[in-house]
N, C-alpha and C. Protein backbone atom coordinates (compact mmCIF):
# COMPACT_ATOMS: atom_id res chain seq x y z
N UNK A 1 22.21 13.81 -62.06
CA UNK A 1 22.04 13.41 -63.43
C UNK A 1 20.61 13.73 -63.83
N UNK A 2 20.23 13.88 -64.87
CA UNK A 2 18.93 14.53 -65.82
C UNK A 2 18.69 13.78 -66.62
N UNK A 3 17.70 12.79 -66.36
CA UNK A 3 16.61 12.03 -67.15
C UNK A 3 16.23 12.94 -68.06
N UNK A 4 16.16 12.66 -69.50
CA UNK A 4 15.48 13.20 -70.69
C UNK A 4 14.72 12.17 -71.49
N UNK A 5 13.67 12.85 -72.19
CA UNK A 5 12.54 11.68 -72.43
C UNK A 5 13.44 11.48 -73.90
N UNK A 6 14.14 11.81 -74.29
CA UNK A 6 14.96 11.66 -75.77
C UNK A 6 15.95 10.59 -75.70
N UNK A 7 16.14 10.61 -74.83
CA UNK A 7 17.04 9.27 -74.03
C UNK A 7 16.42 7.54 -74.57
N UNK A 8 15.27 7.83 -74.50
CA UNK A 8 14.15 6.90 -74.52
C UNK A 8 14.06 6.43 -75.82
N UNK A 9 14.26 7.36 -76.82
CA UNK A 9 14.07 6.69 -78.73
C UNK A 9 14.89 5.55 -78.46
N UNK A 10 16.03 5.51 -78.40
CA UNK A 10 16.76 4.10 -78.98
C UNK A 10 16.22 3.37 -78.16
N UNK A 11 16.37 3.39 -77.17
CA UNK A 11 15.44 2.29 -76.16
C UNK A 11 14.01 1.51 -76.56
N UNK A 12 13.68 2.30 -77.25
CA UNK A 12 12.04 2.31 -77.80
C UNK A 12 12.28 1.60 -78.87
N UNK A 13 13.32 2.09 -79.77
CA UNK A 13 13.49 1.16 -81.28
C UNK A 13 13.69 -0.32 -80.48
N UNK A 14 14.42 -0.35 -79.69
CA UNK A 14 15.08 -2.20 -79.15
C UNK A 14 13.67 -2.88 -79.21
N UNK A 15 12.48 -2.34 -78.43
CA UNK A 15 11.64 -3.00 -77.60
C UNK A 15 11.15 -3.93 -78.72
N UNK A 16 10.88 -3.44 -79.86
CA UNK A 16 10.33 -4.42 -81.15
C UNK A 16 11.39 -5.77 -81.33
N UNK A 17 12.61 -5.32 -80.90
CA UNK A 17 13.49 -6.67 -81.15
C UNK A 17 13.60 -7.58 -80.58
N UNK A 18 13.19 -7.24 -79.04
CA UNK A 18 13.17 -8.31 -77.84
C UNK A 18 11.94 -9.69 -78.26
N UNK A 19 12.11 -10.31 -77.72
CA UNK A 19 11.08 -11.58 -77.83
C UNK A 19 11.37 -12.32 -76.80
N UNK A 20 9.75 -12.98 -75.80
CA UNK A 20 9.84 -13.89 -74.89
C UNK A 20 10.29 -15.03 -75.66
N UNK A 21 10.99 -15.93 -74.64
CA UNK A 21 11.53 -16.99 -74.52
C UNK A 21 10.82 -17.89 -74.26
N UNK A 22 10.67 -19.27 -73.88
CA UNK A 22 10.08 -20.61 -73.39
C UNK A 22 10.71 -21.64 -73.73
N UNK A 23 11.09 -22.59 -72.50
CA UNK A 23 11.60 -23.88 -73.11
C UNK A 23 10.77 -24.60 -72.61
N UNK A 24 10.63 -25.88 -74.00
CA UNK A 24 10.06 -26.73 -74.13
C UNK A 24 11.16 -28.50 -73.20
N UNK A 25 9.48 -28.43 -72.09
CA UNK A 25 10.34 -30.17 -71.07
C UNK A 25 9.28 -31.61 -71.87
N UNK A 26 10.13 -32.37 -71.84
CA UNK A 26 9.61 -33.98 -72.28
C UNK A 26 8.83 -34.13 -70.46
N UNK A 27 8.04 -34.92 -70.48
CA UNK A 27 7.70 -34.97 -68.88
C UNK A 27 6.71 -36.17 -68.86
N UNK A 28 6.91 -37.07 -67.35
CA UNK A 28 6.09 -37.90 -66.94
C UNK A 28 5.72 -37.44 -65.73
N UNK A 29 4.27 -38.05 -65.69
CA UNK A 29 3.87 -38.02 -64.63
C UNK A 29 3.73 -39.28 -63.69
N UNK A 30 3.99 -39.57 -62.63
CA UNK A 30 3.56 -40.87 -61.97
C UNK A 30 2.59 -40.99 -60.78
N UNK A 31 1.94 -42.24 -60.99
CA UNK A 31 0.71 -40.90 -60.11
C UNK A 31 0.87 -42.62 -58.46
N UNK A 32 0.38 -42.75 -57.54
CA UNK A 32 0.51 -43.76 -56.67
C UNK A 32 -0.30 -45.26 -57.24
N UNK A 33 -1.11 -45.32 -58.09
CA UNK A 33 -1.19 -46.73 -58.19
C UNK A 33 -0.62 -47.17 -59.92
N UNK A 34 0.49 -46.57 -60.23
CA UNK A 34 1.68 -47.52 -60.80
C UNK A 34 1.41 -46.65 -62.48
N UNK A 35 0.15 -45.66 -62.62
CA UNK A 35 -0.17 -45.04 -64.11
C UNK A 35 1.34 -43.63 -63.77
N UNK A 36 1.45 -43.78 -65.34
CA UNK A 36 2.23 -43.20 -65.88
C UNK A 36 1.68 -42.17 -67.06
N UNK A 37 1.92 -40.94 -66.83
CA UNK A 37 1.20 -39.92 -68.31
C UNK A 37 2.23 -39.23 -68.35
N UNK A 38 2.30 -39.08 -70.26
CA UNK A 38 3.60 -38.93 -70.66
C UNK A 38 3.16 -37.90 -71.59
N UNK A 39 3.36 -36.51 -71.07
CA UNK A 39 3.48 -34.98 -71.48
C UNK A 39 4.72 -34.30 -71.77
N UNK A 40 4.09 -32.69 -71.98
CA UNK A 40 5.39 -31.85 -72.54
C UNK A 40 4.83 -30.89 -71.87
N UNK A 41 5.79 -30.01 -71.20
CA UNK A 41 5.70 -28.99 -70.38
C UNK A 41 6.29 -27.70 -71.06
N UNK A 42 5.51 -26.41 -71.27
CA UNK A 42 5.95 -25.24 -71.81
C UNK A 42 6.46 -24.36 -70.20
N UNK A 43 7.65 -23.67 -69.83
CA UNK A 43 8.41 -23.36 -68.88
C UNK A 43 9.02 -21.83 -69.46
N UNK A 44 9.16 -20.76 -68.57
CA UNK A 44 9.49 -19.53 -69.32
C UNK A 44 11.19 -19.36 -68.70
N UNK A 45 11.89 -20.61 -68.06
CA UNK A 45 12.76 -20.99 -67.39
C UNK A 45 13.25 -22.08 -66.57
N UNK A 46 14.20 -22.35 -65.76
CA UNK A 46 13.78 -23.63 -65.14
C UNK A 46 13.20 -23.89 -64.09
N UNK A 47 12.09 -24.42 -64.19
CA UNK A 47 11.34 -24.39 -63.15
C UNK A 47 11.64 -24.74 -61.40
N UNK A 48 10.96 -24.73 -60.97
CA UNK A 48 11.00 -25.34 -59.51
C UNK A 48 9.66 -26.41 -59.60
N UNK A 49 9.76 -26.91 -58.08
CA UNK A 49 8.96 -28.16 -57.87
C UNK A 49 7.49 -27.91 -58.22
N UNK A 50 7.29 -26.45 -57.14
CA UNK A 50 5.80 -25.60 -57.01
C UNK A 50 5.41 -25.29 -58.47
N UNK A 51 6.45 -24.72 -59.31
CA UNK A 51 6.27 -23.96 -60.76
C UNK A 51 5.38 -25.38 -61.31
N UNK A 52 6.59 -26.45 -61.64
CA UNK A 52 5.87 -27.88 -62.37
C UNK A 52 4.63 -28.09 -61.95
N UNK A 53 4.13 -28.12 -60.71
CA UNK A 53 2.82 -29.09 -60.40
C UNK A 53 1.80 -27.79 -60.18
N UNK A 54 1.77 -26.66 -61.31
CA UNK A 54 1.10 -25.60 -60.86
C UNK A 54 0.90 -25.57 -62.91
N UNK A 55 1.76 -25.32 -63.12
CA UNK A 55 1.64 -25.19 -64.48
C UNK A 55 0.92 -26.52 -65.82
N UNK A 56 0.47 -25.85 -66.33
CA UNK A 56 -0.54 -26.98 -67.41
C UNK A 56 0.35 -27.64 -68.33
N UNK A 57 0.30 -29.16 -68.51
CA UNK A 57 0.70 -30.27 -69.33
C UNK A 57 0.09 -30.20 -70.48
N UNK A 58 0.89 -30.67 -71.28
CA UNK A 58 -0.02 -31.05 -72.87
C UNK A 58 0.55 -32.38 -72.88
N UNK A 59 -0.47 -33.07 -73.46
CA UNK A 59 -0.45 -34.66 -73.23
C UNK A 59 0.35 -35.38 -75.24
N UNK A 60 1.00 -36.19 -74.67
CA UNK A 60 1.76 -37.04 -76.48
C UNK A 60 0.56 -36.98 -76.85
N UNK A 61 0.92 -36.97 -77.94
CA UNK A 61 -0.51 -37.29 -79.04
C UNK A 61 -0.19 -38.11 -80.35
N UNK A 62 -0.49 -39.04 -80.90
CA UNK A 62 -0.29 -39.10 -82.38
C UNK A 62 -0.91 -38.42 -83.54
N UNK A 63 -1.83 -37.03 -83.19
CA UNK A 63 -2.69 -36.82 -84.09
C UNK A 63 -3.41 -35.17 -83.23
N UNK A 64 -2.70 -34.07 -83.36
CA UNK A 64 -2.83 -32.66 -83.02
C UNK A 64 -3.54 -31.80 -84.06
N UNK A 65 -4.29 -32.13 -84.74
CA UNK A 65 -4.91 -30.97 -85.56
C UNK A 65 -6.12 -31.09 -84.97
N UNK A 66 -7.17 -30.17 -86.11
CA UNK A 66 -8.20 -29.54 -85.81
C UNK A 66 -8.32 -29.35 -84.24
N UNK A 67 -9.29 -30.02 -83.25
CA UNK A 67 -9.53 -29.00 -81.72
C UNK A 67 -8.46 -29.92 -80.79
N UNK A 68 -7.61 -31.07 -81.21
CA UNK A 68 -7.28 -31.93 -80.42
C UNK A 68 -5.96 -31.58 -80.07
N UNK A 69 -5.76 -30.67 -78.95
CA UNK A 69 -4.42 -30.34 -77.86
C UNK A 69 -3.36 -30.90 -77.52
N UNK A 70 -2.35 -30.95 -77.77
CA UNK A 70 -1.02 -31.95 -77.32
C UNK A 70 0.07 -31.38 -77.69
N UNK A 71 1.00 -32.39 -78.00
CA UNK A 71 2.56 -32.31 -78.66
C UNK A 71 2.75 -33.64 -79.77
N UNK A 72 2.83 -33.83 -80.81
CA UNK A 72 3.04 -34.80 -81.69
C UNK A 72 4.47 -35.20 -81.83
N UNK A 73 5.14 -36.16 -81.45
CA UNK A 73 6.24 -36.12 -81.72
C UNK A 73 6.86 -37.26 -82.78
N UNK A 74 7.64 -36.96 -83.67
CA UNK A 74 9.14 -37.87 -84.10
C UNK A 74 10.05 -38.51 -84.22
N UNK A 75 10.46 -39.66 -83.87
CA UNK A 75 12.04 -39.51 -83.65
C UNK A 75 11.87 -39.58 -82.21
N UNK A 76 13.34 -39.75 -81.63
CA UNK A 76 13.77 -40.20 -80.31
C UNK A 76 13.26 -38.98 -79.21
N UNK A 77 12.08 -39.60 -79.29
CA UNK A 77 10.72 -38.27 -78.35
C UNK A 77 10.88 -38.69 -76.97
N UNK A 78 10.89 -40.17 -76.48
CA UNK A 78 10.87 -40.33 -74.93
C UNK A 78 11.81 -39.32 -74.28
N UNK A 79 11.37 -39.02 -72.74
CA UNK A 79 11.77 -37.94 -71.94
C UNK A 79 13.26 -37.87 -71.74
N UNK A 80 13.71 -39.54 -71.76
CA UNK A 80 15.13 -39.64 -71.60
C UNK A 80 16.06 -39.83 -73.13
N UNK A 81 15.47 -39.34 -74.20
CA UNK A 81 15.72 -38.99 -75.75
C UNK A 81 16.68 -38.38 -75.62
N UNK A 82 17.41 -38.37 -76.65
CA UNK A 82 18.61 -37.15 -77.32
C UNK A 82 17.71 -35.93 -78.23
N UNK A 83 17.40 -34.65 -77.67
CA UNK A 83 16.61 -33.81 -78.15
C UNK A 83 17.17 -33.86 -79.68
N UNK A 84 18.14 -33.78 -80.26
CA UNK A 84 18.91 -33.89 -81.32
C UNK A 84 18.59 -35.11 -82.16
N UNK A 85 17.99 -36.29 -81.77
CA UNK A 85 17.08 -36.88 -82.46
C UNK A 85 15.83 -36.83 -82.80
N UNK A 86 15.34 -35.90 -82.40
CA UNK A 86 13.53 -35.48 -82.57
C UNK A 86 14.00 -35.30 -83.91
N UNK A 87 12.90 -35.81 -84.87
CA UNK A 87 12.65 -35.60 -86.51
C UNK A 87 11.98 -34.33 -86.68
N UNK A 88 10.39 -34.83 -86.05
CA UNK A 88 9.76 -33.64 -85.79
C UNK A 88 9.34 -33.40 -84.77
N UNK A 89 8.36 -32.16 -84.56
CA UNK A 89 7.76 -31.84 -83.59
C UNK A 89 6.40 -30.63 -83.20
N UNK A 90 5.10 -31.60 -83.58
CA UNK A 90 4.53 -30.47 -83.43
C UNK A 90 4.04 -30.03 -82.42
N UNK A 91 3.47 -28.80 -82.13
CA UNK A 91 2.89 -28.53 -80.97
C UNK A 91 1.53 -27.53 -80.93
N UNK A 92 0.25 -28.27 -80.44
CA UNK A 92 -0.82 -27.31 -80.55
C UNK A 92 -1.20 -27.17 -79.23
N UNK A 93 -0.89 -26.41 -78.77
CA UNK A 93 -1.09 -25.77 -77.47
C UNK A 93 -2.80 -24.88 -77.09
N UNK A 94 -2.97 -24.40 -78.52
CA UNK A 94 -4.58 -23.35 -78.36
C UNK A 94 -5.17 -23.09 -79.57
N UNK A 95 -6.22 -23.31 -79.70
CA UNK A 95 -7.26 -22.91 -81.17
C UNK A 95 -7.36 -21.04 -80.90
N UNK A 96 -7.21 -20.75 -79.70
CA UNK A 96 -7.99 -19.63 -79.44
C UNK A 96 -7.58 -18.39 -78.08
N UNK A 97 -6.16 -18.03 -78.50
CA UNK A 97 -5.09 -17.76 -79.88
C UNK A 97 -5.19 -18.88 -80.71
N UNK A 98 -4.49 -18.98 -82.09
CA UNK A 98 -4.11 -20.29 -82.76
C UNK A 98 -2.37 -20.48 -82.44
N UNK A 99 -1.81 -21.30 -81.55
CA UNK A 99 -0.61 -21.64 -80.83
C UNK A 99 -1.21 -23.06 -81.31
N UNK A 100 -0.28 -23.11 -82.80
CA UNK A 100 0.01 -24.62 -83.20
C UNK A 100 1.09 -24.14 -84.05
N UNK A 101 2.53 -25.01 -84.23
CA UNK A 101 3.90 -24.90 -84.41
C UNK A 101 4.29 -26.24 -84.52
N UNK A 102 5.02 -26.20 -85.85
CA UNK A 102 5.89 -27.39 -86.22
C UNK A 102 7.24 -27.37 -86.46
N UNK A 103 8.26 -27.99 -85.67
CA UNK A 103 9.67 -28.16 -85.71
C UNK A 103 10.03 -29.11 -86.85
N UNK A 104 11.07 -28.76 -87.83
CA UNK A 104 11.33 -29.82 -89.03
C UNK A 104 12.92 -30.29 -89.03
N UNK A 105 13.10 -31.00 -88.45
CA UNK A 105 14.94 -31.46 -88.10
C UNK A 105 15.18 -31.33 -89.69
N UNK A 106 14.78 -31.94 -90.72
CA UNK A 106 15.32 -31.69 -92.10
C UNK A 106 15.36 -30.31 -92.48
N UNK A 107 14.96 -29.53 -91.90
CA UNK A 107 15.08 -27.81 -92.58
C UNK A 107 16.06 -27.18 -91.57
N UNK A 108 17.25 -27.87 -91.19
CA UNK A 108 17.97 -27.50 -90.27
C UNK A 108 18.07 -26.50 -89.20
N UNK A 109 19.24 -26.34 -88.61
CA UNK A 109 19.09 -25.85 -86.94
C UNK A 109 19.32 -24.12 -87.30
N UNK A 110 18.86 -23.51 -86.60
CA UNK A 110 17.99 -23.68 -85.31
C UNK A 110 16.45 -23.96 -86.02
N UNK A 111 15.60 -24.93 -85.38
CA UNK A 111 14.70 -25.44 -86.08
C UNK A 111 13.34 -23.93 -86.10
N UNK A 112 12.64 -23.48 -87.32
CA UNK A 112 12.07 -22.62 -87.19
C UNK A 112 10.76 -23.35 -87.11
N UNK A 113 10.28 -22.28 -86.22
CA UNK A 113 8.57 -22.79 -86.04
C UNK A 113 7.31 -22.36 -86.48
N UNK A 114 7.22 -23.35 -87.35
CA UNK A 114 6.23 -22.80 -88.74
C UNK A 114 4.66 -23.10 -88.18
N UNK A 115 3.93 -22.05 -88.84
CA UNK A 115 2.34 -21.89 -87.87
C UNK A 115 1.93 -22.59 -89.35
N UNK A 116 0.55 -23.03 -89.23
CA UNK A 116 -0.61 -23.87 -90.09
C UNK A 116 -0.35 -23.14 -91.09
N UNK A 117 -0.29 -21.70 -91.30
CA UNK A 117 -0.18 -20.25 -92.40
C UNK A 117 1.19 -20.98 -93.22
N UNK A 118 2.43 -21.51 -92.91
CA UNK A 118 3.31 -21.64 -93.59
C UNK A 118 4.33 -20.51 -92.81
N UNK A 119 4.28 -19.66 -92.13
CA UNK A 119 4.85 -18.55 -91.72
C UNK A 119 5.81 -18.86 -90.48
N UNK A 120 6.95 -18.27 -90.18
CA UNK A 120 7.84 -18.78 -88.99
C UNK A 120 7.57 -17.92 -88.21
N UNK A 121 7.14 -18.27 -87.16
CA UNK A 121 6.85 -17.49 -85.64
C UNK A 121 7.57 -17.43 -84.87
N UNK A 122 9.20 -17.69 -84.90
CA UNK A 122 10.43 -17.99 -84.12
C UNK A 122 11.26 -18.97 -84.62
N UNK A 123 11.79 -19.11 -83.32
CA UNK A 123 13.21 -20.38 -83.73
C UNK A 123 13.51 -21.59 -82.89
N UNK A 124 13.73 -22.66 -82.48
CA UNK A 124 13.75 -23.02 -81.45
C UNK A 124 15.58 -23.90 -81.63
N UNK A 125 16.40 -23.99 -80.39
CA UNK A 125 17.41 -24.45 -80.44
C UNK A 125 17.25 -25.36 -79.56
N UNK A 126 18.56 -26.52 -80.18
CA UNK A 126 18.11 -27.72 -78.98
C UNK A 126 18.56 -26.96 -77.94
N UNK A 127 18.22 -27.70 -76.62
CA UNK A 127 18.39 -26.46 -75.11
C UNK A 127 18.61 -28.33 -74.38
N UNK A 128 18.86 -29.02 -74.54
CA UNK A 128 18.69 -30.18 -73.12
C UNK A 128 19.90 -29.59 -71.82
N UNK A 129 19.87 -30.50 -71.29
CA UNK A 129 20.91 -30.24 -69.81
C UNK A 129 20.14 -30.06 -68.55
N UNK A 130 18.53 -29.77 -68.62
CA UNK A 130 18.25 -28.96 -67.27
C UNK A 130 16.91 -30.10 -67.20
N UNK A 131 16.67 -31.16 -66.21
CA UNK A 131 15.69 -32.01 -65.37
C UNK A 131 15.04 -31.48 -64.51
N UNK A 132 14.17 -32.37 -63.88
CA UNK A 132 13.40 -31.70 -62.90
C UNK A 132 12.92 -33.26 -62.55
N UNK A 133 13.17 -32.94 -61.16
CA UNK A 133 12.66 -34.51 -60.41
C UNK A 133 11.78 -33.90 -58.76
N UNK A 134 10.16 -34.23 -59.27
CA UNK A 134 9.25 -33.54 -57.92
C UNK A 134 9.01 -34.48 -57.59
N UNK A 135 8.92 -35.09 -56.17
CA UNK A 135 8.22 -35.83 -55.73
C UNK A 135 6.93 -35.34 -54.76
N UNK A 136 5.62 -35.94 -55.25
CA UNK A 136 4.86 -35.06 -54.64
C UNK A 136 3.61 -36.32 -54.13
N UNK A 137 2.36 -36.43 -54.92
CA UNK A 137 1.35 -37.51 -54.28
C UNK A 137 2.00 -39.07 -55.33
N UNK A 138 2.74 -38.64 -56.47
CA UNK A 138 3.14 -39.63 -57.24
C UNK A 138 4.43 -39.21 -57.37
N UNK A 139 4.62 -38.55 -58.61
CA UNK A 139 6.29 -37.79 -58.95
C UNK A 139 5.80 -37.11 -60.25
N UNK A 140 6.61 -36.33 -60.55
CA UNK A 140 6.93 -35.45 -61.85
C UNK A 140 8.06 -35.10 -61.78
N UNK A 141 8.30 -36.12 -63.42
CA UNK A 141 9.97 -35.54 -64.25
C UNK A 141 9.70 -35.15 -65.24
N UNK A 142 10.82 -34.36 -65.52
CA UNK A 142 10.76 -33.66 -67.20
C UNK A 142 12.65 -33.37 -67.32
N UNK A 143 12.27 -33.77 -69.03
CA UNK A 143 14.12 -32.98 -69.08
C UNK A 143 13.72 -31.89 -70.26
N UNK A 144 14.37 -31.17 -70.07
CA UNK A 144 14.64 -29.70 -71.30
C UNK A 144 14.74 -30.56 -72.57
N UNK A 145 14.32 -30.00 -73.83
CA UNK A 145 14.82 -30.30 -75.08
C UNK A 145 14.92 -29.16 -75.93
N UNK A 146 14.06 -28.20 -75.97
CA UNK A 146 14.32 -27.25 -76.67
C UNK A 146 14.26 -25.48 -75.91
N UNK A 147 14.96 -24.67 -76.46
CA UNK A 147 14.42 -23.25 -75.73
C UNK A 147 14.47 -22.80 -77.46
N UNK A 148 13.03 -22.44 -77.34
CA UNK A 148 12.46 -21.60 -78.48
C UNK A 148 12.00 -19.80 -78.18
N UNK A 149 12.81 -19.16 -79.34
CA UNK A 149 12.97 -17.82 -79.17
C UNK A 149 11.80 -17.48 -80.18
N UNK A 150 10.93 -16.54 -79.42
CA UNK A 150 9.04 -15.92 -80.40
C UNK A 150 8.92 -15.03 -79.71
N UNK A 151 7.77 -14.04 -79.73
CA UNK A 151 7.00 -13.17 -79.61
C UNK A 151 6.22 -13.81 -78.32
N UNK A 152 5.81 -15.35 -78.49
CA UNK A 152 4.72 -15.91 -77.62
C UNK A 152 5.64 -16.32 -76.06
N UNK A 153 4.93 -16.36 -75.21
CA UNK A 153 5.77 -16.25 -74.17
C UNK A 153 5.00 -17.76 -73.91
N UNK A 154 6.08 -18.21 -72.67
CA UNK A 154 5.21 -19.32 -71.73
C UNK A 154 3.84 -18.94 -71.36
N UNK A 155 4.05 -17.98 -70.40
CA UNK A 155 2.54 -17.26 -69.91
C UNK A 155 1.44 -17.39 -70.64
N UNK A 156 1.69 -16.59 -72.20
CA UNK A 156 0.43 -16.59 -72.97
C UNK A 156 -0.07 -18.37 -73.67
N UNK A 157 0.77 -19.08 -73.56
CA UNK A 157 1.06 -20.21 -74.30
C UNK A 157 0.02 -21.20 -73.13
N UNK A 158 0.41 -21.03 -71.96
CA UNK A 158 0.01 -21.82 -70.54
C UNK A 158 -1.61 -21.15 -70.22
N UNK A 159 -2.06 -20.03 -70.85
CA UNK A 159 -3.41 -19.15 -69.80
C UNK A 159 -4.10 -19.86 -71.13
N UNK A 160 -3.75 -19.80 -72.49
CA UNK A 160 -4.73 -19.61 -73.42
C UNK A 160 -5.43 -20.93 -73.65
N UNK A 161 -7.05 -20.80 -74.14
CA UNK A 161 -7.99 -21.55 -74.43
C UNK A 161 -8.31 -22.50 -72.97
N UNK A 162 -8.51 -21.65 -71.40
CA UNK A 162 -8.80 -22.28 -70.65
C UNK A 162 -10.29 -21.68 -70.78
């Protein structure tokens, strides 16, 4: 068979259509003398034990703008929530890229994720079904709530503004 580089156009048109993936986990941490920290984990799949306790947390927040990093949440936000009750959901992950995104349950499903600009940078669908239970010097759980379809991957979402 004969590879031809002409072969390659349609292939080439797709590549603009593809977009990384990431789902978004509700997550606690428990650490040995009885503290509890209650984060959101960005995942480019479902993780393993090593993946979780390797990869960077963003901590609840009531209050994510200007330089202050987290997840703001809505509505039935605890880890063991019905993702389908989140109202809202924002998420500022980095000033630097700017990776800040707001989920609006009233502007219906699949919820789009609107940047500070007003502009939709993807989509996100509820995704629950998939946990994660590490036991390690304390424990780390998380359950799935959303898999959001963008351009931005886990990777770039997890390296940026260290």
């Amino acid at each position: 068979m004969k590879f031809s580089l002409a072969a390659l156009g349609p292939l080439a048109a797709l590549a603009g259509v593809c977009s990384a993936n990431f789902d978004l986990y509700r997550s606690e941490s428990h650490n040995l003398f009885g503290g509890v920290g209650q984060n959101w984990g960005v995942f480019p799949y479902d993780p393993s034990c090593a993946e979780v306790g390797r990869t960077r947390s963003y901590p609840v927040s009531g209050d994510v703008s200007g330089n202050k990093i987290g997840v703001r949440c809505s509505g039935d936000c605890d880890m063991g929530g019905r993702a389908d009750g989140i109202n809202q959901l924002e998420m500022h992950f980095s000033n630097n890229p700017l990776y800040h995104f707001t989920l609006y349950k009233e502007r219906g499903h699949p919820y789009k994720m609107y940047g500070l600009d007003g502009r939709v940078y993807g989509e996100c669908i509820l995704f629950p079904g998939n946990a994660y239970n590490c036991p390690n010097a304390g424990a780390l759980f998380g359950h799935r709530k959303f898999r959001c379809l963008t351009s931005i991957s886990a990777g770039q979402i997890n390296s940026a503004g260290w």
